[in-house]
PDB file of N, CA and C in Angstrom:
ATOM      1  N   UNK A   1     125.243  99.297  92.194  1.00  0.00           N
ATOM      2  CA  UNK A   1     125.867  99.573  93.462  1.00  0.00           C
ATOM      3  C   UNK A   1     125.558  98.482  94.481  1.00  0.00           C
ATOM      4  N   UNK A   2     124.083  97.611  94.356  1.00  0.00           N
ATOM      5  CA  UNK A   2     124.171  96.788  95.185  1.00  0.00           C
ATOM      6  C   UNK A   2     124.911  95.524  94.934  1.00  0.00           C
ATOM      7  N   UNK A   3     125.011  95.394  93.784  1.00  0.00           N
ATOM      8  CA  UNK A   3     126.036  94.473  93.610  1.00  0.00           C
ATOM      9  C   UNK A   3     127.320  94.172  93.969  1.00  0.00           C
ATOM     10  N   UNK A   4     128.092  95.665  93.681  1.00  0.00           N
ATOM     11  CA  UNK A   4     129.128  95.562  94.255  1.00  0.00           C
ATOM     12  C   UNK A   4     129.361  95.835  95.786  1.00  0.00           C
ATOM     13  N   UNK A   5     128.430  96.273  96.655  1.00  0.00           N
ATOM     14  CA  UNK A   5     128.378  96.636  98.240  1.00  0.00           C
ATOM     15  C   UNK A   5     127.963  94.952  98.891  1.00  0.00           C
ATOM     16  N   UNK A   6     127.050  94.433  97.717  1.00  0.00           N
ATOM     17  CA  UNK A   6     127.692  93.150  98.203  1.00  0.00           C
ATOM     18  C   UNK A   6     128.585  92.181  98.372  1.00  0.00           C
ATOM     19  N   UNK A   7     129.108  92.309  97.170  1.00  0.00           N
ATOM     20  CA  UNK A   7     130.456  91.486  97.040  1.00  0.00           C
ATOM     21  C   UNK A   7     131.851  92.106  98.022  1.00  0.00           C
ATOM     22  N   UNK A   8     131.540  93.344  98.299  1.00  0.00           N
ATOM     23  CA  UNK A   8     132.435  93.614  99.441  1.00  0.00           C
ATOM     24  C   UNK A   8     131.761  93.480 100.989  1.00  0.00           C
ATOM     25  N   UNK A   9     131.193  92.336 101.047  1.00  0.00           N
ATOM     26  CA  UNK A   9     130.843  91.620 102.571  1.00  0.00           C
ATOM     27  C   UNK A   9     129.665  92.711 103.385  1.00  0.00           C
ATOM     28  N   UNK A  10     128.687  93.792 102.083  1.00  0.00           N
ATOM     29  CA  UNK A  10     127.826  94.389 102.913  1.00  0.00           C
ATOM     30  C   UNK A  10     126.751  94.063 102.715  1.00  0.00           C
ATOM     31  N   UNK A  11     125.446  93.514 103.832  1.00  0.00           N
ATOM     32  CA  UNK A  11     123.950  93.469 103.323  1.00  0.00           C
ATOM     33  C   UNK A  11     123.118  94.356 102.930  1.00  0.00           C
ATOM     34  N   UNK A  12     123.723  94.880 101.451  1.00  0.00           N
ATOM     35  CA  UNK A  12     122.757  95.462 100.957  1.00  0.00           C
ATOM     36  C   UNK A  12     121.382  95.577 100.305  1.00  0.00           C
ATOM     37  N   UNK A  13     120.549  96.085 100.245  1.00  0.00           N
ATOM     38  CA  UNK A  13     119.478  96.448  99.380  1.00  0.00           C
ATOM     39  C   UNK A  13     119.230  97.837  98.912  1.00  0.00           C
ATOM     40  N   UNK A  14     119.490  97.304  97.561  1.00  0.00           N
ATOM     41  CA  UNK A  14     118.792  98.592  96.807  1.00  0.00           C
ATOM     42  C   UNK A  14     117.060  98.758  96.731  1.00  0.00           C
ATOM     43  N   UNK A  15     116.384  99.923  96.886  1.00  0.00           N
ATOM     44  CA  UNK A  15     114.965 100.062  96.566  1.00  0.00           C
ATOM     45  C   UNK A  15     114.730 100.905  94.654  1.00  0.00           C
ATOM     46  N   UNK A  16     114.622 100.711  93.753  1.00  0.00           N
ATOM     47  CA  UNK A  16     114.283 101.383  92.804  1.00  0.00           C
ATOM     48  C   UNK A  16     112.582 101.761  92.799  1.00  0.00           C
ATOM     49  N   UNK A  17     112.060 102.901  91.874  1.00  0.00           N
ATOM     50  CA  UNK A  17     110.565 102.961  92.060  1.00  0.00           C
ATOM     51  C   UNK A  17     109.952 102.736  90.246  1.00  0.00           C
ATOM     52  N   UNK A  18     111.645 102.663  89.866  1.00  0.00           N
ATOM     53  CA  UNK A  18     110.946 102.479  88.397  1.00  0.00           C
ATOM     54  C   UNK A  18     111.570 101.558  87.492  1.00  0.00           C
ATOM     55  N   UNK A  19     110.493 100.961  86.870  1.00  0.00           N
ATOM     56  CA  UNK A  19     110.532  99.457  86.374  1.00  0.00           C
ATOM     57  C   UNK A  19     111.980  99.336  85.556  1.00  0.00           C
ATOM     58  N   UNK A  20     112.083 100.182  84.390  1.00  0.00           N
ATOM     59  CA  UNK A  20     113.363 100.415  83.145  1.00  0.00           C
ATOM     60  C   UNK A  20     114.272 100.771  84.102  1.00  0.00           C
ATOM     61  N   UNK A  21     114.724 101.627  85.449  1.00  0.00           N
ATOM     62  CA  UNK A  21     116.109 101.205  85.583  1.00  0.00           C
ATOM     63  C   UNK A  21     116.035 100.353  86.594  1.00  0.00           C
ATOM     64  N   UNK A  22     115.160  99.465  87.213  1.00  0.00           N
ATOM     65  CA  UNK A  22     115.519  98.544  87.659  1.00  0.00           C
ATOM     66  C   UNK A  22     116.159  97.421  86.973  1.00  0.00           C
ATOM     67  N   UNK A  23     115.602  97.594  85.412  1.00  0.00           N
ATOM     68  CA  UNK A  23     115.633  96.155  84.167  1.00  0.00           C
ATOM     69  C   UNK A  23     117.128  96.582  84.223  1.00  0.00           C
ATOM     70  N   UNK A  24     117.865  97.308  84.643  1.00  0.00           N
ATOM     71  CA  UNK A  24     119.361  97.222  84.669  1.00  0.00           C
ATOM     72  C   UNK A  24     120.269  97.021  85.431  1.00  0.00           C
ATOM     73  N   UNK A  25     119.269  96.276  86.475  1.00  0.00           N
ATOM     74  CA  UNK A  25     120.061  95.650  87.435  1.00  0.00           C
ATOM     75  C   UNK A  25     121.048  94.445  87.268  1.00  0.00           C
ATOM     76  N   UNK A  26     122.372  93.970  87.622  1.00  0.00           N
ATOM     77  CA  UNK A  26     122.948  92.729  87.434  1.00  0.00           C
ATOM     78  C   UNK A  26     122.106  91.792  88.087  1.00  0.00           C
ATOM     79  N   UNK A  27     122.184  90.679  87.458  1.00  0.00           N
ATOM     80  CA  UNK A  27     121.317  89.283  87.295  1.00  0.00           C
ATOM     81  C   UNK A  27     121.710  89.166  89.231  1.00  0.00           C
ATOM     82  N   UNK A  28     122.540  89.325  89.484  1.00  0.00           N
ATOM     83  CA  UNK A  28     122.947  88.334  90.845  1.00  0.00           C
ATOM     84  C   UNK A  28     122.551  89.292  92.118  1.00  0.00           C
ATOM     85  N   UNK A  29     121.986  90.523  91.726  1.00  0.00           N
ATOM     86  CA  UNK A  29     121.641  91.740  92.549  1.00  0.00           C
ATOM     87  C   UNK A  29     120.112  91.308  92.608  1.00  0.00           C
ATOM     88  N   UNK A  30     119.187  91.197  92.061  1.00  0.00           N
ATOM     89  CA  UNK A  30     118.037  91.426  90.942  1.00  0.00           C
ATOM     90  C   UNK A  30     117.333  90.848  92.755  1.00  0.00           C
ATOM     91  N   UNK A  31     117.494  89.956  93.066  1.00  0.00           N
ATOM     92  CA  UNK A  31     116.686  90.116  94.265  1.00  0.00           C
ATOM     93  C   UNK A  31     117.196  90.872  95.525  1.00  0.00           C
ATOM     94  N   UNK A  32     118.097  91.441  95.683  1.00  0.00           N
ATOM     95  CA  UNK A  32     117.664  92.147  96.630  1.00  0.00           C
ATOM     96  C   UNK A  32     117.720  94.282  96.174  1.00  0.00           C
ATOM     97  N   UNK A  33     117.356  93.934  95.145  1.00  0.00           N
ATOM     98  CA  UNK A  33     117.118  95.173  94.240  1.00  0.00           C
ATOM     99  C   UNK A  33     115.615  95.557  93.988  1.00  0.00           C
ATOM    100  N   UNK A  34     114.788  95.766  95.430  1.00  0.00           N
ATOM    101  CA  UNK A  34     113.584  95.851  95.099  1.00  0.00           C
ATOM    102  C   UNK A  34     112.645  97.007  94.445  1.00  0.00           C
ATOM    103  N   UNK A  35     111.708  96.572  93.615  1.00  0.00           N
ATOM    104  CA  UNK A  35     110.733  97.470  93.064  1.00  0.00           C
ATOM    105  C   UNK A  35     109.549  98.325  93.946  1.00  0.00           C
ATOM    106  N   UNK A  36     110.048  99.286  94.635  1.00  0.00           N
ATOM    107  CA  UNK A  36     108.741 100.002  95.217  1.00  0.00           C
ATOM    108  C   UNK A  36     108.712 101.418  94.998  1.00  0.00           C
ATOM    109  N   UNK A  37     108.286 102.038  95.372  1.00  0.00           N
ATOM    110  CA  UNK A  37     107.726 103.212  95.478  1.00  0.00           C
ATOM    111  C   UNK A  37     108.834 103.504  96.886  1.00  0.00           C
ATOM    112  N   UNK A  38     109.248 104.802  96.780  1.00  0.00           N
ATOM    113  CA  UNK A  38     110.139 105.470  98.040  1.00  0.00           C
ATOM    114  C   UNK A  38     109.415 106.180  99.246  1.00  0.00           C
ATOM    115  N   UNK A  39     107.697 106.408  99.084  1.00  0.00           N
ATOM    116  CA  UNK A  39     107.045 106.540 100.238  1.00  0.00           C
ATOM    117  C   UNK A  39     106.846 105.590 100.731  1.00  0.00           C
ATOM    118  N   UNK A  40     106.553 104.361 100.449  1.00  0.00           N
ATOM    119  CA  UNK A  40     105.896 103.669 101.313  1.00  0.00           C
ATOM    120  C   UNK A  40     106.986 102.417 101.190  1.00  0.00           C
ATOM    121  N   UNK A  41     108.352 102.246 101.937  1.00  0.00           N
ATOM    122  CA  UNK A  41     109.186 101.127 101.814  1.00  0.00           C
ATOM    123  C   UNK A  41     108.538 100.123 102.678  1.00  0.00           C
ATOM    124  N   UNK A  42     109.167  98.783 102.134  1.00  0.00           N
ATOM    125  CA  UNK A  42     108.467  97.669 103.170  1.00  0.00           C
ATOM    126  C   UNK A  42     109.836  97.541 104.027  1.00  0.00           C
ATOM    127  N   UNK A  43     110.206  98.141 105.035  1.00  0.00           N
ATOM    128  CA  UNK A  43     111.154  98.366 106.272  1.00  0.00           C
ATOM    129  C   UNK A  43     110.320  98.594 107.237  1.00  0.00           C
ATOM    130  N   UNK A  44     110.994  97.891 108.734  1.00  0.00           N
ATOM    131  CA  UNK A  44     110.725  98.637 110.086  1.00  0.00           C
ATOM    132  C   UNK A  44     111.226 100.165 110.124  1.00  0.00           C
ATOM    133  N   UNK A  45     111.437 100.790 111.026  1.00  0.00           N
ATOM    134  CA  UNK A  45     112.065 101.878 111.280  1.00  0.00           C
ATOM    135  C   UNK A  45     113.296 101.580 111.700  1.00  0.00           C
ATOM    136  N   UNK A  46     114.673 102.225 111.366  1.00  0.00           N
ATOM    137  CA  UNK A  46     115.546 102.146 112.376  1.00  0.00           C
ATOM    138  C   UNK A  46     116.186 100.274 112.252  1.00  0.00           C
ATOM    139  N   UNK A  47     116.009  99.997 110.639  1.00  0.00           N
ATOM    140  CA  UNK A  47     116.753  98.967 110.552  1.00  0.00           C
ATOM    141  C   UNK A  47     118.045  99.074 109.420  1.00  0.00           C
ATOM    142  N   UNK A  48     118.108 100.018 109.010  1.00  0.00           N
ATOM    143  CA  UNK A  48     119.735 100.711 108.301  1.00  0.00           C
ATOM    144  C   UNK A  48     120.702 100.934 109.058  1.00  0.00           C
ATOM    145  N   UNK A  49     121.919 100.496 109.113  1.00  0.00           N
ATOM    146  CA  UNK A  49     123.031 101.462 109.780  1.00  0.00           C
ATOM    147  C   UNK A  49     123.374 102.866 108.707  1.00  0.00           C
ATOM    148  N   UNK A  50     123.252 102.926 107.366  1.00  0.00           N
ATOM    149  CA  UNK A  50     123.282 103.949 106.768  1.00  0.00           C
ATOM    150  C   UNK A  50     122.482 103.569 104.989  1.00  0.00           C
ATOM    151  N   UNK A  51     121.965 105.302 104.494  1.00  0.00           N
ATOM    152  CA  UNK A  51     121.314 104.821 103.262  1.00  0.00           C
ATOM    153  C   UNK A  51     122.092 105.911 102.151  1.00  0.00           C
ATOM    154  N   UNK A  52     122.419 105.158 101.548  1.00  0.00           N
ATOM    155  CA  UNK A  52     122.721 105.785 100.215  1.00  0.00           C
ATOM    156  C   UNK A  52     122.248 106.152  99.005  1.00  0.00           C
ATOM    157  N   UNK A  53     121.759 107.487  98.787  1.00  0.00           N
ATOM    158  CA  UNK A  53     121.422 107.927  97.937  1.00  0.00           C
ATOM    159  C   UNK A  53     122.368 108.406  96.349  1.00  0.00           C
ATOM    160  N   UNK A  54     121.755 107.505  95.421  1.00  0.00           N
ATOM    161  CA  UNK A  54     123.011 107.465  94.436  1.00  0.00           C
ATOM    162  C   UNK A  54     122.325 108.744  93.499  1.00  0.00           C
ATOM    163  N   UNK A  55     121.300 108.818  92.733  1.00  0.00           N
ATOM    164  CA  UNK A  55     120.356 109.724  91.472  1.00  0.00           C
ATOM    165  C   UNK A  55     119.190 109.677  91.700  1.00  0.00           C
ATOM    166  N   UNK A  56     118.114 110.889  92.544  1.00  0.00           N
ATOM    167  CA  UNK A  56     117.711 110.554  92.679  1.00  0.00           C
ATOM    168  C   UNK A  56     116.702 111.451  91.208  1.00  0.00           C
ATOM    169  N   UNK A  57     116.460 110.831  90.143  1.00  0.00           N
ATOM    170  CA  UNK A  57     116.274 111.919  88.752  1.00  0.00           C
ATOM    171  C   UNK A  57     114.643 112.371  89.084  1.00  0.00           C
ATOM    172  N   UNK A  58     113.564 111.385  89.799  1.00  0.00           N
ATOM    173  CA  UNK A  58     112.312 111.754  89.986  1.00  0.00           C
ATOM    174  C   UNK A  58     111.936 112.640  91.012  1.00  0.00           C
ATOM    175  N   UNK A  59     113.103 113.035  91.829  1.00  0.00           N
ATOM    176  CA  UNK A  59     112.435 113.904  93.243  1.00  0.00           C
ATOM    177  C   UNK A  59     111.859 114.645  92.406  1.00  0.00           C
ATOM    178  N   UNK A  60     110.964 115.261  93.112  1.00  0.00           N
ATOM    179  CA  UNK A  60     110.650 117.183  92.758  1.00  0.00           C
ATOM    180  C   UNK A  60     110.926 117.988  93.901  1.00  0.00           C
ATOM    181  N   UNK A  61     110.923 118.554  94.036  1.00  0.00           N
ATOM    182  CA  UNK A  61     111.333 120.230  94.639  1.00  0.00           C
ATOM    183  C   UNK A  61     109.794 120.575  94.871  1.00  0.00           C
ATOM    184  N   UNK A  62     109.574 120.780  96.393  1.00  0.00           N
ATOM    185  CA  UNK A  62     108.330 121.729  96.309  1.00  0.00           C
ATOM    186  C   UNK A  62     108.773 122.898  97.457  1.00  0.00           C
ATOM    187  N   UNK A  63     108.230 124.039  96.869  1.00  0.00           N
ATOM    188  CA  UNK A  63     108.565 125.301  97.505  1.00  0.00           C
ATOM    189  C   UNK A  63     107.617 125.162  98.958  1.00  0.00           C
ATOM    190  N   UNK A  64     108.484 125.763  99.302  1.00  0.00           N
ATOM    191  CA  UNK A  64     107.370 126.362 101.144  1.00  0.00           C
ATOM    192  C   UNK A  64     106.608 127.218 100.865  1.00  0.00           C
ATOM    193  N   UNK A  65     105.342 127.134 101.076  1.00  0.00           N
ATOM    194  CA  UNK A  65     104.836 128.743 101.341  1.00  0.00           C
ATOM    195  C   UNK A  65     104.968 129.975 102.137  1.00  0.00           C
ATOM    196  N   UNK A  66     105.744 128.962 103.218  1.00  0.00           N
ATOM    197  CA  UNK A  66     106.188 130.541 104.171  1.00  0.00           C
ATOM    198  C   UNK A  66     107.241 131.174 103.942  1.00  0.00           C
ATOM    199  N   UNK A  67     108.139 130.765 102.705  1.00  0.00           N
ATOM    200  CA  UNK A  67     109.081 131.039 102.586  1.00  0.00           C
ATOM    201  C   UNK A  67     108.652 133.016 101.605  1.00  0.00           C
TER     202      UNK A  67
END
């Protein structure tokens, strides 16, 4: 996806947190397709105009207790 959001004139970056589907990134994406962890991004605050969430397969679900 960042590949193609770039080639249509947008500065994108993708963040992945895991190594194997990052290795499936296109060659011409591959840097700005970075490897981190989704708590702790290396961003300011409040430097996205919008974020797109494509799969995210590792969330978990944690229940409330007050619920």
């Amino acid at each position: 996806m960042v590949a193609l959001l770039r080639t249509l004139g947008y500065d994108a970056i993708g963040v992945e947190s895991n190594r194997l589907a990052r290795s499936a990134t296109a060659s011409e994406a591959e840097q700005f397709n970075l490897l981190n962890e989704f708590t702790e991004l290396p961003f300011d605050d409040h430097v996205f105009d919008a974020v797109v969430e494509q799969r995210c397969v590792g969330c978990r679900s944690k229940k409330l207790e007050s619920d």
